[in-house]
Protein backbone atom coordinates (compact mmCIF):
# COMPACT_ATOMS: atom_id res chain seq x y z
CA UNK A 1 -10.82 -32.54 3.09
CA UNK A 2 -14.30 -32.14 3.08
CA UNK A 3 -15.71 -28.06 3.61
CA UNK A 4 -16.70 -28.61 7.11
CA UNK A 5 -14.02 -30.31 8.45
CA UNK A 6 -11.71 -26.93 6.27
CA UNK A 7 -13.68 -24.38 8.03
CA UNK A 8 -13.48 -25.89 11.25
CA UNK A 9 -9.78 -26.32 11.54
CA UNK A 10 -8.25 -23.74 9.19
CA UNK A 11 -6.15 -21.45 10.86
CA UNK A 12 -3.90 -17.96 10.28
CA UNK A 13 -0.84 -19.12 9.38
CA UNK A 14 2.37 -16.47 9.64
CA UNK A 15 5.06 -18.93 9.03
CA UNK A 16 6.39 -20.93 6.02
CA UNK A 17 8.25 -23.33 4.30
CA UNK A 18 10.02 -21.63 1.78
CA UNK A 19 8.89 -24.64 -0.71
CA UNK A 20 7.66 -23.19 -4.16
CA UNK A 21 4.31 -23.27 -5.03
CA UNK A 22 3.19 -24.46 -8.61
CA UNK A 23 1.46 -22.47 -10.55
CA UNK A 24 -2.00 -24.57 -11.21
CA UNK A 25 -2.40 -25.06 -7.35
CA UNK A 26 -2.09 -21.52 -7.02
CA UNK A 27 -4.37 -20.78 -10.36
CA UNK A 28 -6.73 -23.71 -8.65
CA UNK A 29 -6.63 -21.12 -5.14
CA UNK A 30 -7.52 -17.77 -7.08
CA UNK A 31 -10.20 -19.03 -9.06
CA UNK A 32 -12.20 -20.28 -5.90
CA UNK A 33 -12.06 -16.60 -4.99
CA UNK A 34 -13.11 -16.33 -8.48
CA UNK A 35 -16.17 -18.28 -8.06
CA UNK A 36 -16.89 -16.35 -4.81
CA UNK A 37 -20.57 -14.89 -3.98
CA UNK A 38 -21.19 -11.81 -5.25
CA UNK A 39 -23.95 -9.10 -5.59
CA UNK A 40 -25.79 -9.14 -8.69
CA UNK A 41 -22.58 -11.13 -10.05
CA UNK A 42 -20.97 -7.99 -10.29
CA UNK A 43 -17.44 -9.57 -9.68
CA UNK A 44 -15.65 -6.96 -8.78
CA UNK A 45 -12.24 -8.90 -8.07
CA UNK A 46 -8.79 -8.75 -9.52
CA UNK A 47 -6.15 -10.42 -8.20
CA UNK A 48 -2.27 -10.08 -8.82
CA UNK A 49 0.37 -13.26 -7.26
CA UNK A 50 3.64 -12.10 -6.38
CA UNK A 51 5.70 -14.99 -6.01
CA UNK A 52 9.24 -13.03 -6.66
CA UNK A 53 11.28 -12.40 -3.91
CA UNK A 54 12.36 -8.97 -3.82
CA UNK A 55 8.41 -8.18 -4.62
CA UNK A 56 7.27 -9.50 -1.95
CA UNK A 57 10.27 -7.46 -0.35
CA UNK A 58 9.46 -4.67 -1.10
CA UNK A 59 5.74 -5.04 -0.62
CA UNK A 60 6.85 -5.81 2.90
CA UNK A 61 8.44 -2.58 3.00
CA UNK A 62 5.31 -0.88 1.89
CA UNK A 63 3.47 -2.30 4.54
CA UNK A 64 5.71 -1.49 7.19
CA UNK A 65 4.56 -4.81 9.04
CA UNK A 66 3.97 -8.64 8.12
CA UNK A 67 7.31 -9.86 7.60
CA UNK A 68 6.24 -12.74 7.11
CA UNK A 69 5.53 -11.47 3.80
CA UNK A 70 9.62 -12.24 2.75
CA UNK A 71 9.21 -15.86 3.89
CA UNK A 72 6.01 -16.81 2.09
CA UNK A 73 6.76 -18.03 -1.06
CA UNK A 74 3.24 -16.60 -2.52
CA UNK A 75 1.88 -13.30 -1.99
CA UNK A 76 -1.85 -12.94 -3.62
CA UNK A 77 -3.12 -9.24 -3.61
CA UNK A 78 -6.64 -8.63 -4.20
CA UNK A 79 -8.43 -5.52 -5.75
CA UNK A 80 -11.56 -4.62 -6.58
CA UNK A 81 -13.98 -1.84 -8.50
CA UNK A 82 -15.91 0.99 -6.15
CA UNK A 83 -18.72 -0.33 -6.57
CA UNK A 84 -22.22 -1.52 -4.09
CA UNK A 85 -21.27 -3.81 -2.25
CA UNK A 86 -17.15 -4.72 -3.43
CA UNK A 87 -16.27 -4.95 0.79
CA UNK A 88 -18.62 -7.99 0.82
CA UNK A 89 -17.58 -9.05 -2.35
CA UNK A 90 -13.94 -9.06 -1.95
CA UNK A 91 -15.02 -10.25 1.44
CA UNK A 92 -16.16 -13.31 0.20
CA UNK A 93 -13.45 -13.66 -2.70
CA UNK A 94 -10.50 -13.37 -0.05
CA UNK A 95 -12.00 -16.01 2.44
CA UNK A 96 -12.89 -18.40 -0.31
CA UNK A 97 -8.68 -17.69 -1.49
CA UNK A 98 -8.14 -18.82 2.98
CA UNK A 99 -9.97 -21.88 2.40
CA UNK A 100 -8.91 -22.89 -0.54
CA UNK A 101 -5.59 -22.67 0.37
CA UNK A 102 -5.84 -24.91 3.67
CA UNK A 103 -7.67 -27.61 1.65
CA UNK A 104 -4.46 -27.63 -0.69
CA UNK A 105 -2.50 -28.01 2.76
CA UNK A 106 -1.18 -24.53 2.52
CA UNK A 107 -1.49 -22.12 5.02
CA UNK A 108 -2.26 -18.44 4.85
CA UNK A 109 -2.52 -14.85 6.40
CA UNK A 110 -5.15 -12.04 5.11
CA UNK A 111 -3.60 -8.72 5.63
CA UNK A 112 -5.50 -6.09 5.83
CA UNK A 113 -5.32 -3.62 2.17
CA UNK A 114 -8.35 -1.43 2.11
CA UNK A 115 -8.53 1.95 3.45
CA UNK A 116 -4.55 1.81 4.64
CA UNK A 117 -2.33 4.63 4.02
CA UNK A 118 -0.10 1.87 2.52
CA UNK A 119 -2.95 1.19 -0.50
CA UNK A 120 -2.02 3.44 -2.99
CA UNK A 121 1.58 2.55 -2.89
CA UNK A 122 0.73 -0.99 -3.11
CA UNK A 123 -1.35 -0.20 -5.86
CA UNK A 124 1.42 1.59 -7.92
CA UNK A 125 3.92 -1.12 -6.80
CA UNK A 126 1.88 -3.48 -8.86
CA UNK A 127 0.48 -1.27 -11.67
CA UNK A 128 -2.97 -1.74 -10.66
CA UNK A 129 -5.88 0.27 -13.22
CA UNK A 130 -6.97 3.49 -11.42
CA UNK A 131 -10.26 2.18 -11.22
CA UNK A 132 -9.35 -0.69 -8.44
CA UNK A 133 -8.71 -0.38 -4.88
CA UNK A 134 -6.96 -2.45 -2.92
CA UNK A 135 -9.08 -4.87 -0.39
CA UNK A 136 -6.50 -7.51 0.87
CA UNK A 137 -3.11 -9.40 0.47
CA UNK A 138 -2.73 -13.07 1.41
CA UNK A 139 0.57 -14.36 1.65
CA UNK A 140 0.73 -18.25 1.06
CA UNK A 141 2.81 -21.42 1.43
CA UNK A 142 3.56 -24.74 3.37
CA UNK A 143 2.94 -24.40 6.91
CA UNK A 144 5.44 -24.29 9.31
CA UNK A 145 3.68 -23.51 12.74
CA UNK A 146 0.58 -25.59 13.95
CA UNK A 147 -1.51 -22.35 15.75
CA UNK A 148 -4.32 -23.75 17.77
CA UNK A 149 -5.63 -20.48 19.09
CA UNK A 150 -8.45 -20.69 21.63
CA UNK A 151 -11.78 -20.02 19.91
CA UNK A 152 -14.82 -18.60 21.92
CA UNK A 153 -17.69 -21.36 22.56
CA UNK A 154 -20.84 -21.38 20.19
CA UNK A 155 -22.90 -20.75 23.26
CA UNK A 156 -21.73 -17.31 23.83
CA UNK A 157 -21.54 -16.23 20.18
CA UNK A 158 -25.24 -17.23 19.53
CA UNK A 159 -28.86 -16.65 20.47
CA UNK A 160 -31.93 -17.83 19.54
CA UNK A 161 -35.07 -15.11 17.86
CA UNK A 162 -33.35 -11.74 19.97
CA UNK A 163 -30.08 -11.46 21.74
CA UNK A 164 -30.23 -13.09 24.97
CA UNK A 165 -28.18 -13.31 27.61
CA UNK A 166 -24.77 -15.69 27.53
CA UNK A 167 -26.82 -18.14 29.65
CA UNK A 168 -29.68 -17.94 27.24
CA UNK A 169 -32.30 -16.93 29.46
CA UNK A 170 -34.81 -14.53 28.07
């Protein structure tokens, strides 16, 4: 699958096969986040994959939501340093983990980690350095719902020079 045609029809994914993922497609997902843009390379990433069950249990648990999480046979938690710019960073990282993912033919879910009360318990849960924050978890795994959400036309999600109105007159 070519990067257009993974961009254009990658979608959030909230249930799976409960297939086991091998470890070098999941090493292969990671390090695209890895290679992700960063400010002055600063690379602020970590990332921890929780593939055991009651882990991702009780990570569920933690979260209070995204049961999903139980299903998913791949749970990939990303951290990063306080540092400029780590939110765009880890931005990047966690979107290059989604699209990755969809060009292996797995599917995935980016659940919200940084700033929720649920962070530093998530953060103990997986013995993270007390130097890293949590930015994002990403469950994983073989697809088994086809979403095809409605997406908002180009046309009213773009102007031309300045902001114009939806009909594009100035």
């Amino acid at each position: 699958m070519d990067a257009h045609e993974c961009m254009r029809t990658r979608r959030t994914i909230r249930a799976y096969e409960e297939t086991p993922l091998s470890r070098a497609m999941i090493e292969e997902i990671v390090d695209c986040g890895r290679l992700a843009a960063t400010a002055m390379n600063n690379q602020p990433w970590s990332f921890v994959v929780v593939q055991e069950v009651a882990a991702r249990a009780r990570l569920q648990e933690i979260l209070g939501h995204a049961e999903f999480l139980r299903q998913a046979p791949c749970c990939i938690v990303i951290f990063h340093r306080e540092i400029d710019f780590a939110v765009e960073d880890a931005s990047a990282a966690t979107q290059n983990i989604l699209n990755a993912a969809w060009a292996h033919g797995l599917g995935s879910c980016w659940i919200a980690g940084r700033g929720m009360d649920y962070a530093p318990r998530v953060a103990e849960l997986l013995g993270a350095p007390k130097d890293l924050r949590l930015f994002a978890l990403v469950s994983l795994g073989r697809p088994a719902e086809n979403p095809q959400p409605e997406k908002r036309p180009l046309s009213e999600q773009l102007s031309w020079e300045r902001f114009s109105e939806p009909s594009g007159d100035l």
